[in-house]
C-alpha atoms as a PDB file:
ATOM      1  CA  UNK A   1     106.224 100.422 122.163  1.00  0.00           C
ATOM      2  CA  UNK A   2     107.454 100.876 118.575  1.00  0.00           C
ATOM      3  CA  UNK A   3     105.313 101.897 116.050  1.00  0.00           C
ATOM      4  CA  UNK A   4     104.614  99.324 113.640  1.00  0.00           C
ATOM      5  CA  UNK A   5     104.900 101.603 110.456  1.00  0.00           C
ATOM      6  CA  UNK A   6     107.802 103.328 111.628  1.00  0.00           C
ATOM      7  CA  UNK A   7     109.348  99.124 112.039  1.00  0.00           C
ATOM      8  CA  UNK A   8     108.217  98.509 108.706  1.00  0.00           C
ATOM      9  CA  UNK A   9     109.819 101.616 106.626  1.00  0.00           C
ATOM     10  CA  UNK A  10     113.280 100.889 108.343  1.00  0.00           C
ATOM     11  CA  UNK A  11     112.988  97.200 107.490  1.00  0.00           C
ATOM     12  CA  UNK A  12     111.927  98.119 104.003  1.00  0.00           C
ATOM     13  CA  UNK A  13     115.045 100.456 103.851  1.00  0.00           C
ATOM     14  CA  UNK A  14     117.087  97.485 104.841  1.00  0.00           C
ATOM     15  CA  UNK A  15     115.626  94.870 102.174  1.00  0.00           C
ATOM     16  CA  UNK A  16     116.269  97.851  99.684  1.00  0.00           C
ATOM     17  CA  UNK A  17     119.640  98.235  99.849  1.00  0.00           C
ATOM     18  CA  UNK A  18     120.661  95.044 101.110  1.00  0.00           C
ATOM     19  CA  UNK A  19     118.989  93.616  97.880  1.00  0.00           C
ATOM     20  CA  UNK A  20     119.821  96.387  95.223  1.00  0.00           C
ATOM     21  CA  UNK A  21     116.237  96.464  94.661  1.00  0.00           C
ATOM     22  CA  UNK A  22     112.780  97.898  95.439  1.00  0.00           C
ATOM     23  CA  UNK A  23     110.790  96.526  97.990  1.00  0.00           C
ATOM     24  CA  UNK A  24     106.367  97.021  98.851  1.00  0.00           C
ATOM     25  CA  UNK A  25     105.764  95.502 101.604  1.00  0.00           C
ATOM     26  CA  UNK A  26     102.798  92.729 101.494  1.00  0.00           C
ATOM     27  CA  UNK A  27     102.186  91.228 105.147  1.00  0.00           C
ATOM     28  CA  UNK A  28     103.428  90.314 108.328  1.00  0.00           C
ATOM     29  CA  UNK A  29     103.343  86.972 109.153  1.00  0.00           C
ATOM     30  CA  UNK A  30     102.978  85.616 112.607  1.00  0.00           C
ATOM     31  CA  UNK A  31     105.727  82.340 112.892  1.00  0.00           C
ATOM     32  CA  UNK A  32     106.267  79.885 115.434  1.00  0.00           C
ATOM     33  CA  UNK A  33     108.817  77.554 115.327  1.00  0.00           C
ATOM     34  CA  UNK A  34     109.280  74.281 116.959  1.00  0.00           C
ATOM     35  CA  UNK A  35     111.945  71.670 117.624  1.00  0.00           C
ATOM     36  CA  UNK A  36     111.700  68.749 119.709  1.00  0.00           C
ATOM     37  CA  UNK A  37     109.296  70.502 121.804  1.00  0.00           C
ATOM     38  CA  UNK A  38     110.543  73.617 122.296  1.00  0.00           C
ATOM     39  CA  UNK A  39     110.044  77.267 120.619  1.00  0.00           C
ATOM     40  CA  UNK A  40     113.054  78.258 118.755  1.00  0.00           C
ATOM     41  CA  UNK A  41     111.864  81.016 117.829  1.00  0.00           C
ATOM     42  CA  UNK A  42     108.242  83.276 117.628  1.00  0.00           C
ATOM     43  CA  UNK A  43     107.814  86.539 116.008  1.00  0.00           C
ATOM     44  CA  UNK A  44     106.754  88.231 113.108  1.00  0.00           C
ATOM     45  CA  UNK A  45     108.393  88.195 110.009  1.00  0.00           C
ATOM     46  CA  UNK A  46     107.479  91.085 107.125  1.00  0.00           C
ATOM     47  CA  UNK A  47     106.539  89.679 103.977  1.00  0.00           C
ATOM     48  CA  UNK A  48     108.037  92.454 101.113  1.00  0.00           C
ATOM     49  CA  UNK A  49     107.184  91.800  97.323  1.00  0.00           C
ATOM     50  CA  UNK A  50     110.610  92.598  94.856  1.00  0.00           C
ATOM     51  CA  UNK A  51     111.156  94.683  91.833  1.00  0.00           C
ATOM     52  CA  UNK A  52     114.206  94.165  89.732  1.00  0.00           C
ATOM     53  CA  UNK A  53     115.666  91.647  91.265  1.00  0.00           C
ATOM     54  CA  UNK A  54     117.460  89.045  89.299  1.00  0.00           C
ATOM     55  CA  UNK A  55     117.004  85.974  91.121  1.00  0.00           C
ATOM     56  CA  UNK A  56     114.067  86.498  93.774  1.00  0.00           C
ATOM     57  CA  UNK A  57     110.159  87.937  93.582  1.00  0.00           C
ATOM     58  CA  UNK A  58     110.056  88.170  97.714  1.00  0.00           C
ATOM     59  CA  UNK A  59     111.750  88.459 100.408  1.00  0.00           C
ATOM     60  CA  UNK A  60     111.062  87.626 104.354  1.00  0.00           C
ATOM     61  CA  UNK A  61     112.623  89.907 107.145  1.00  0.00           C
ATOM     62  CA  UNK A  62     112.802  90.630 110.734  1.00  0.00           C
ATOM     63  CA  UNK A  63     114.753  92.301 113.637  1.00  0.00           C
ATOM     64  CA  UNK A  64     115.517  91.310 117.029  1.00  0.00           C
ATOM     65  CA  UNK A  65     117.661  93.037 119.665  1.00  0.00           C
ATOM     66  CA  UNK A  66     121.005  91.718 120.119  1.00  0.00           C
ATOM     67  CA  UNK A  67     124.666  92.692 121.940  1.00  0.00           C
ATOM     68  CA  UNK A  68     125.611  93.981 125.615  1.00  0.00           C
ATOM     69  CA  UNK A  69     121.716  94.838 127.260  1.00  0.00           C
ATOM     70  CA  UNK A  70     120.252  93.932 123.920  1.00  0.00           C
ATOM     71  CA  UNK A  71     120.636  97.775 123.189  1.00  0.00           C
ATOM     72  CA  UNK A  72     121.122  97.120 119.405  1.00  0.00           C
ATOM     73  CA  UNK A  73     119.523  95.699 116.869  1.00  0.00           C
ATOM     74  CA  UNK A  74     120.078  93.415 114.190  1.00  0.00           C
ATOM     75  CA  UNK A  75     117.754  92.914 110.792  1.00  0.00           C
ATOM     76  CA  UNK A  76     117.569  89.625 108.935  1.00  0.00           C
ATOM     77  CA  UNK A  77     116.366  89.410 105.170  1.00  0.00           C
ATOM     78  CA  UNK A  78     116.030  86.075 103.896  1.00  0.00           C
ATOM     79  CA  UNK A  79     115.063  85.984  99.694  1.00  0.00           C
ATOM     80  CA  UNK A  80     112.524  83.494  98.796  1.00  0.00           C
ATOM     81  CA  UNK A  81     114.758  81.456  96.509  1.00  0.00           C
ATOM     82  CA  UNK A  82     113.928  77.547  96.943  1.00  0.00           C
ATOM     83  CA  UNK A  83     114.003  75.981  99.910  1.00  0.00           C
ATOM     84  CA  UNK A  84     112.812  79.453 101.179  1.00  0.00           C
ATOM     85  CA  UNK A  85     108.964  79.560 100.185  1.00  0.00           C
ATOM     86  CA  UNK A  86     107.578  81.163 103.042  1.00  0.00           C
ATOM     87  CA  UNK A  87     107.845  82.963 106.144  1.00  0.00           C
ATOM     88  CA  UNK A  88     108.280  79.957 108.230  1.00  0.00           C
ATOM     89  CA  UNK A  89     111.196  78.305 105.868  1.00  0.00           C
ATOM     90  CA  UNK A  90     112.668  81.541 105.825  1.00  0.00           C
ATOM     91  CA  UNK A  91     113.223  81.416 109.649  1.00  0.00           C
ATOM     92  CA  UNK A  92     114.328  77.912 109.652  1.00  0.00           C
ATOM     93  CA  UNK A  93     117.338  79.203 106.771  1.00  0.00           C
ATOM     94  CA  UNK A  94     118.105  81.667 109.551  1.00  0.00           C
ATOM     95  CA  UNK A  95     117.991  79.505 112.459  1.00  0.00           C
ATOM     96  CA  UNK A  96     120.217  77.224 110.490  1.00  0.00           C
ATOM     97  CA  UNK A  97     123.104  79.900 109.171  1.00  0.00           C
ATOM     98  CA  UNK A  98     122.999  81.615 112.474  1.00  0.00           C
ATOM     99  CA  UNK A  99     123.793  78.029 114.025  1.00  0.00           C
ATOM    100  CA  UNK A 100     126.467  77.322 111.588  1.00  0.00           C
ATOM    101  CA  UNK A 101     127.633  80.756 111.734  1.00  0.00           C
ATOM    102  CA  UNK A 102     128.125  80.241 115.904  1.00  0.00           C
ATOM    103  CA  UNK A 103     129.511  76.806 115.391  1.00  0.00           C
ATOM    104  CA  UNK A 104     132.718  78.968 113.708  1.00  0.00           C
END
């Protein structure tokens, strides 16, 4: 089981210098996502208030296991710059980049 601070701090360290920017984390927010019946995706997404960035107060982010035996991992920051407005239309950004991204 990973320790939930531990997860935080390295997703913190990824908004960071992703973003140029500090980051405090605020929350995590529990997300389920639905379409045409099915889950698309469930987990929890950290909720991280900005300082100095130019364009965006918060940001959403995650990580989920991907590659050969899902032995890495892969962290996804979304900034809350319109549509993005929350946790759950940060996921649905995701969901839609990552399809457009496989559809490549």
């Amino acid at each position: 089981m990973v320790n939930k601070s531990d997860y935080i701090a390295r997703v913190q360290v990824t908004v960071s210098q992703l973003h140029n920017c500090g980051a405090t984390w605020r929350e995590t927010v529990p997300v389920h996502e639905v379409f045409r019946g099915q889950t698309v995706w469930q987990g929890e997404v950290e909720v991280f208030d900005l300082h100095n960035h130019p364009k965006a107060k918060r940001a959403y982010a995650w990580s989920h296991c991907e590659g050969r035996n899902d032995e890495g991992e892969r962290f996804v920051t979304v900034l809350e710059i319109p549509p993005v407005v929350s946790a759950l239309t940060a996921v649905r950004v995701s969901i839609v980049a990552d399809g457009k991204k496989n559809k490549k």
